[in-house]
Structure formats: structure tokens, C-alpha cells
C-alpha atoms as a PDB file:
ATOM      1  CA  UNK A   1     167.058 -31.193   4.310  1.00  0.00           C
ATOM      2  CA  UNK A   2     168.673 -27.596   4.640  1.00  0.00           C
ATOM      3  CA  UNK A   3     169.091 -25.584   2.162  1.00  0.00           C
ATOM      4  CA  UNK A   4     172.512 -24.272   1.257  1.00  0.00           C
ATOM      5  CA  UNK A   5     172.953 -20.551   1.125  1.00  0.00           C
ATOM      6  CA  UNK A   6     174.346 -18.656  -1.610  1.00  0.00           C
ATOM      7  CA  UNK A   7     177.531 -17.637   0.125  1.00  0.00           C
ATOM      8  CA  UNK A   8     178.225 -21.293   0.709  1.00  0.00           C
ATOM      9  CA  UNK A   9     178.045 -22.140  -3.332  1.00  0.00           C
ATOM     10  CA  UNK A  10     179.974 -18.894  -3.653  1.00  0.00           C
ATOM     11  CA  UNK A  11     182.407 -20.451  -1.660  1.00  0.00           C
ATOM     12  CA  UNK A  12     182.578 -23.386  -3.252  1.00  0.00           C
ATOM     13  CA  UNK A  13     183.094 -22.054  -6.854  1.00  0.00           C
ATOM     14  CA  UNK A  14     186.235 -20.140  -5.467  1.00  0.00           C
ATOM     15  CA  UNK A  15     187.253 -23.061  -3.846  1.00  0.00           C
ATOM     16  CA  UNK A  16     186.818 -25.046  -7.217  1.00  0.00           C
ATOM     17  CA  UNK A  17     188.678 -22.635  -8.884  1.00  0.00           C
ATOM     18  CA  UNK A  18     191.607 -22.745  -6.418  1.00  0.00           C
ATOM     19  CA  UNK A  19     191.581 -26.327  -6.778  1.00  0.00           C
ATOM     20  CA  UNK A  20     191.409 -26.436 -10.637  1.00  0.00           C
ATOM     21  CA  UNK A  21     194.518 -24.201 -10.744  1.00  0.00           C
ATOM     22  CA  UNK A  22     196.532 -26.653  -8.640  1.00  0.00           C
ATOM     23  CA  UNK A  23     195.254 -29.790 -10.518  1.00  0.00           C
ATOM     24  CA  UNK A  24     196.637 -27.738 -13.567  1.00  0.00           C
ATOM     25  CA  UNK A  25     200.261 -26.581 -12.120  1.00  0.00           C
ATOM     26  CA  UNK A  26     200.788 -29.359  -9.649  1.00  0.00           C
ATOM     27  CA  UNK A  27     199.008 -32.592 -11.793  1.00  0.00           C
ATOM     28  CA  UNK A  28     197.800 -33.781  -8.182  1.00  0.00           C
ATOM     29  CA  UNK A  29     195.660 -36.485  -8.428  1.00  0.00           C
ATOM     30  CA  UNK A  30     192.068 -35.411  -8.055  1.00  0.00           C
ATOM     31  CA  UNK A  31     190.738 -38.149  -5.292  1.00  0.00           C
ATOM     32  CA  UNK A  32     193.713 -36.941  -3.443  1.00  0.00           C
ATOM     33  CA  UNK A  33     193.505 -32.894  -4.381  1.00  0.00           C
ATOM     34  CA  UNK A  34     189.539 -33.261  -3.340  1.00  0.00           C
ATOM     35  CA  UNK A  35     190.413 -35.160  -0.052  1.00  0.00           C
ATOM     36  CA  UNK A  36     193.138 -32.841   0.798  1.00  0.00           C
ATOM     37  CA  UNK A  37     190.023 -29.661   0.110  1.00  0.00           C
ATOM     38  CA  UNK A  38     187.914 -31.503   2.286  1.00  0.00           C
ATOM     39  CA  UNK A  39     190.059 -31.949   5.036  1.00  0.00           C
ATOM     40  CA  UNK A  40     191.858 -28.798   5.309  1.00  0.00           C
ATOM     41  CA  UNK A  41     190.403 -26.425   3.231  1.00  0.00           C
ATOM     42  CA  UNK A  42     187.024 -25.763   2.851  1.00  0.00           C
ATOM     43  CA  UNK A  43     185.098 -24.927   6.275  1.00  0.00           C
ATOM     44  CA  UNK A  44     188.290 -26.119   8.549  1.00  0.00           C
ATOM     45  CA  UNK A  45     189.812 -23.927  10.923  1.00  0.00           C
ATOM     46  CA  UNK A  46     193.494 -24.452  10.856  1.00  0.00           C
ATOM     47  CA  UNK A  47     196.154 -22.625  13.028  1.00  0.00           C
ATOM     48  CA  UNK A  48     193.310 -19.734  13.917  1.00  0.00           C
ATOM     49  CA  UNK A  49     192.534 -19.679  10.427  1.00  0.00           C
ATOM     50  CA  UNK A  50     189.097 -20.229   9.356  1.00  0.00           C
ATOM     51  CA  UNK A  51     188.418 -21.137   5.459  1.00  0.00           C
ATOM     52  CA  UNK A  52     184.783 -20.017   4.633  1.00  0.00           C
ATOM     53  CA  UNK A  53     182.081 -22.706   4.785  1.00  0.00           C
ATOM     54  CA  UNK A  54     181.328 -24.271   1.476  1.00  0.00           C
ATOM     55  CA  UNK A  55     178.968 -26.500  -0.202  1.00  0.00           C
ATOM     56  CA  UNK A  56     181.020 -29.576  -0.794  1.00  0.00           C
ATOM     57  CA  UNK A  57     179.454 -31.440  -2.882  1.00  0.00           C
ATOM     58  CA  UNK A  58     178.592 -28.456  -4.912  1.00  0.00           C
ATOM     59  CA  UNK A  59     182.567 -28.128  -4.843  1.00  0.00           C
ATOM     60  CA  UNK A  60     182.728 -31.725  -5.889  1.00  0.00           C
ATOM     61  CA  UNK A  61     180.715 -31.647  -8.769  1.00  0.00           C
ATOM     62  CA  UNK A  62     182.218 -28.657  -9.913  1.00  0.00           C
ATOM     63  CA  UNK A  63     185.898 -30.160  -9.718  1.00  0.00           C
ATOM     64  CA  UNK A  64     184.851 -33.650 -11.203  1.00  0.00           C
ATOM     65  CA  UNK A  65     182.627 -32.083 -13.720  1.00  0.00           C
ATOM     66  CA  UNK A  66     185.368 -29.936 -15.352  1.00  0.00           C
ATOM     67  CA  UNK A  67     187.884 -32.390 -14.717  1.00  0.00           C
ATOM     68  CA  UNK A  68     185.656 -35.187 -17.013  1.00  0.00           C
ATOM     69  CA  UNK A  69     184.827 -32.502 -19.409  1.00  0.00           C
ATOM     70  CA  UNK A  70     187.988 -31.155 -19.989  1.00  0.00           C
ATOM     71  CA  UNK A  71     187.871 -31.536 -23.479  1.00  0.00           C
ATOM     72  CA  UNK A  72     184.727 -30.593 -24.353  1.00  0.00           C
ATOM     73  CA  UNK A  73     185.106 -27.164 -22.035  1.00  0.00           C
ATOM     74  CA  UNK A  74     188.175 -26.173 -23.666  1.00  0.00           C
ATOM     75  CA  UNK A  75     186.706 -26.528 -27.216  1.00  0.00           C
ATOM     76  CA  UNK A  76     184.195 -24.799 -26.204  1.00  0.00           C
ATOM     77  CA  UNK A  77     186.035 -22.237 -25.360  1.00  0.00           C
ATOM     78  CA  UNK A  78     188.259 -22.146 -28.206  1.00  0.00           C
ATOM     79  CA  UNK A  79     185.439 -21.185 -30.256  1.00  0.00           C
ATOM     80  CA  UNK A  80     184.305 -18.113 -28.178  1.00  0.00           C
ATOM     81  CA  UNK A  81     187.727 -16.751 -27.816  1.00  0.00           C
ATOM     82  CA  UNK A  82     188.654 -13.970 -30.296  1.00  0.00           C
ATOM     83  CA  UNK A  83     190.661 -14.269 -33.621  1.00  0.00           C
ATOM     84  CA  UNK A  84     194.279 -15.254 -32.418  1.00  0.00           C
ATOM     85  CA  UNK A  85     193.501 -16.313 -29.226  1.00  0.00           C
ATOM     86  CA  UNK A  86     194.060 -19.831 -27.684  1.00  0.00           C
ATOM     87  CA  UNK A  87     193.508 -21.603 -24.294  1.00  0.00           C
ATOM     88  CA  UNK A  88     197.594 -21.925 -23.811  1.00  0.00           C
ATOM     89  CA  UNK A  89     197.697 -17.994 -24.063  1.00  0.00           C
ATOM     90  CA  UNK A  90     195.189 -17.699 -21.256  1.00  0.00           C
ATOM     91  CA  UNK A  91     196.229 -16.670 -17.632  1.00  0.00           C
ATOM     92  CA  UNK A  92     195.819 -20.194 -15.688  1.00  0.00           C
ATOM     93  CA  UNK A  93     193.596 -18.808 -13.052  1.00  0.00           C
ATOM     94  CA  UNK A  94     191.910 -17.274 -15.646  1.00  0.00           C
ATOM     95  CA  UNK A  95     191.053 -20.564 -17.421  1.00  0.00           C
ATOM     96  CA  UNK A  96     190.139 -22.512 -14.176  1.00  0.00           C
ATOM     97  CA  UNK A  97     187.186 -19.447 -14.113  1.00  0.00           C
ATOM     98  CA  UNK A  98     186.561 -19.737 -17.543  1.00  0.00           C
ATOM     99  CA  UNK A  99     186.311 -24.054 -17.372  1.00  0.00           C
ATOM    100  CA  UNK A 100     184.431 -23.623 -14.103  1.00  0.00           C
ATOM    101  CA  UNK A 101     181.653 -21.425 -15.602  1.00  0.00           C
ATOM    102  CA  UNK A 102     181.615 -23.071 -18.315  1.00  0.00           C
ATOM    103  CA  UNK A 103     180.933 -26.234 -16.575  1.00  0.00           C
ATOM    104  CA  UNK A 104     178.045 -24.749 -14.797  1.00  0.00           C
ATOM    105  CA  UNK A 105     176.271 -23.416 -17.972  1.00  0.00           C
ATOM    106  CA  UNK A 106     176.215 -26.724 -19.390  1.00  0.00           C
ATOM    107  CA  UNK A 107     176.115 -29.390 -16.841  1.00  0.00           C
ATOM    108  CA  UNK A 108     174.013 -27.277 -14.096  1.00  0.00           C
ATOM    109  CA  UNK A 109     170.858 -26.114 -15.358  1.00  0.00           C
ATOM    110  CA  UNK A 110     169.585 -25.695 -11.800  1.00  0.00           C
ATOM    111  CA  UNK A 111     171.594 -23.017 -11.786  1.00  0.00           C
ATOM    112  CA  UNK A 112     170.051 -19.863 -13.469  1.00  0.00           C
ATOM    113  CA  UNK A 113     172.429 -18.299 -16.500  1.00  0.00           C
ATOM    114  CA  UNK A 114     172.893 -14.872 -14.495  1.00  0.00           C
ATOM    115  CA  UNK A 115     173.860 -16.631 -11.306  1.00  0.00           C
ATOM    116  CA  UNK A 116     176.882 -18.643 -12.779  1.00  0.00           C
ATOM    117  CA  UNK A 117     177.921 -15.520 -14.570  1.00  0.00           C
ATOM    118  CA  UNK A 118     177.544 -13.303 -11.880  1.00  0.00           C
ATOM    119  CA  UNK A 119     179.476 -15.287  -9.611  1.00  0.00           C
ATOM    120  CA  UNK A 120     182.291 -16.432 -11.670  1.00  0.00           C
ATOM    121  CA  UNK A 121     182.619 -12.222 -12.424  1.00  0.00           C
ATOM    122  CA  UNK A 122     182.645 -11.832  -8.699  1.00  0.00           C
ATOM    123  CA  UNK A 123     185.645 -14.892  -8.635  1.00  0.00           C
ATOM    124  CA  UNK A 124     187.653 -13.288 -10.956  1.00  0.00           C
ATOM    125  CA  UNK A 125     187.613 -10.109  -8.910  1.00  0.00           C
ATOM    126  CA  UNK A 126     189.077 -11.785  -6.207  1.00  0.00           C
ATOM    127  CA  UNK A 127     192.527 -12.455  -8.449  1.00  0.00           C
ATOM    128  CA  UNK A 128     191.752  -9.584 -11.116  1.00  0.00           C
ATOM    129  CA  UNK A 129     191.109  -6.438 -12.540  1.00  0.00           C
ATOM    130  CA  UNK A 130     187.700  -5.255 -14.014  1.00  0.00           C
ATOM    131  CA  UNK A 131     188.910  -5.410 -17.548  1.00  0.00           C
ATOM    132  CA  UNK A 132     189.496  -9.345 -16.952  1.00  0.00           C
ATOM    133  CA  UNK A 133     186.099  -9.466 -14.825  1.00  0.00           C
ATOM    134  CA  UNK A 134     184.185  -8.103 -18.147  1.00  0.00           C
ATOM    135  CA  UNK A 135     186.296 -10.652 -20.030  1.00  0.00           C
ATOM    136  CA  UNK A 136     184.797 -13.587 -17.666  1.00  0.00           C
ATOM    137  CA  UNK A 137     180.949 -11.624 -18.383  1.00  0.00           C
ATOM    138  CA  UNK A 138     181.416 -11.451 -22.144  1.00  0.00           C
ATOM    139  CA  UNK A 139     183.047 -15.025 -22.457  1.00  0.00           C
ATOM    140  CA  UNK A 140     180.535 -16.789 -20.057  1.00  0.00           C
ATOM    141  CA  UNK A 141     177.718 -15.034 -22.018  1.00  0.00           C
ATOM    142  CA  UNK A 142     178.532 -16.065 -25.378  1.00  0.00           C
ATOM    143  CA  UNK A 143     179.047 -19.650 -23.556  1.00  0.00           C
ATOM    144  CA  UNK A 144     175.173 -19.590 -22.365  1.00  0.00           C
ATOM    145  CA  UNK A 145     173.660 -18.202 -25.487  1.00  0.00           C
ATOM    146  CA  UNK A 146     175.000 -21.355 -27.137  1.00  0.00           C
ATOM    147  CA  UNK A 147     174.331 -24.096 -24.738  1.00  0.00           C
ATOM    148  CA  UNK A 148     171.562 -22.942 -23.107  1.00  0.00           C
END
């Protein structure tokens, strides 16, 4: 069995996060959203484009996981968000970050506490500046010190 680097479940939490956000805009169904990732999307080279390698079912799990804990994410979430605050109010990439973190801390405990944070900082640089990457550290750290 080979083990799956680190850039590959970086990858895939990107990925995730991508695919959370068009669950969430587009309400595409998720067997079809995941099979349409699969295909074209994660590790396929389309029209000279390469998309980075990724750890599907790391993606997977990710997707399905927040997808079937919706409710319990966001609730979650509610609670660590600051007085007048609320998920609607949230930016919606930033909430696919914040559900897919969140997800990890509680459903992944193979997954040390400072690696999901780390890397869900490092996603939201990718769409954000650093004031909304601390955001992601100080919310996802409030997150582990309760479920972990």
C-alpha cells in the first residue's frame, strides 16, 4: 500500500472545498458533483491543463462527511462565531473552509489538530487575505479545543 503524500491531501482539501462551494450555489447532487471531480477534476489533464493529483478518497470523505454533518458543523460553528455573527453572514467560500475543517477535527482524528488547521489556513490563502486566514486559525482552534 503507498502512502499518500501531504501535497496530495492538500490537494484534496482544496478540492473539497471547491466542491462544497458548488454543492452550496449550484444544489448539484453530490453522487453526481463527486463523479463529475473524479472525472475531470482532480488529477485529469484536460485541454493541456493539469489539475494537481489528489487523494480521492480523502476528497470523498471530506465531501460526504460535511455533507452528512451539515447540521451538526454549522451548529458548531454558530457557537464559536462572535456575538452577532451567523453562518448566513459568512462569505460562502469561507464557510465551505470553515465546514471542511471542522469536519476534520471531529470526524478525522488521524489527522493531528495542527495539520487540519494549518492546511485549511493555507486554503483560505488561496481565495483570501491574511486577516480571513487568522479568522480560519482562531475559528478552527476554538473548534479543536472543544471536540478534541
Amino acid at each position: 500500500m503507498s502512502r499518500i503524500s501531504g501535497q496530495a491531501r492538500a490537494n484534496s482539501r482544496l478540492a473539497a472545498v471547491q466542491a462544497l462551494y458548488q454543492i452550496d450555489m449550484e444544489r448539484t447532487e453530490l453522487h453526481l458533483l463527486l463523479d463529475e471531480f473524479h472525472q475531470h477534476r482532480l488529477g485529469a489533464e484536460i485541454e493541456d491543463v493539469e489539475y494537481a493529483k489528489a487523494d480521492i478518497n480523502f476528497f470523498d470523505d471530506i465531501v460526504r462527511g460535511v455533507e452528512a454533518r451539515r447540521d451538526e458543523i454549522d451548529a458548531l460553528l454558530t457557537t464559536k462565531l462572535a456575538s452577532g455573527w451567523a453562518i448566513p453572514r459568512l462569505d460562502k467560500t469561507m464557510l465551505q473552509i470553515l465546514r471542511a475543517g471542522t469536519y476534520e477535527l471531529l470526524a478525522r482524528n488521524d489527522v493531528a489538530i495542527g495539520t487540519v488547521i494549518s492546511e485549511y489556513v493555507d486554503v483560505a490563502h488561496a481565495f483570501f487575505d491574511e486577516r480571513e486566514a487568522k479568522f480560519v486559525n482562531g475559528l478552527l482552534d476554538a473548534v479543536a479545543k472543544q471536540v478534541r
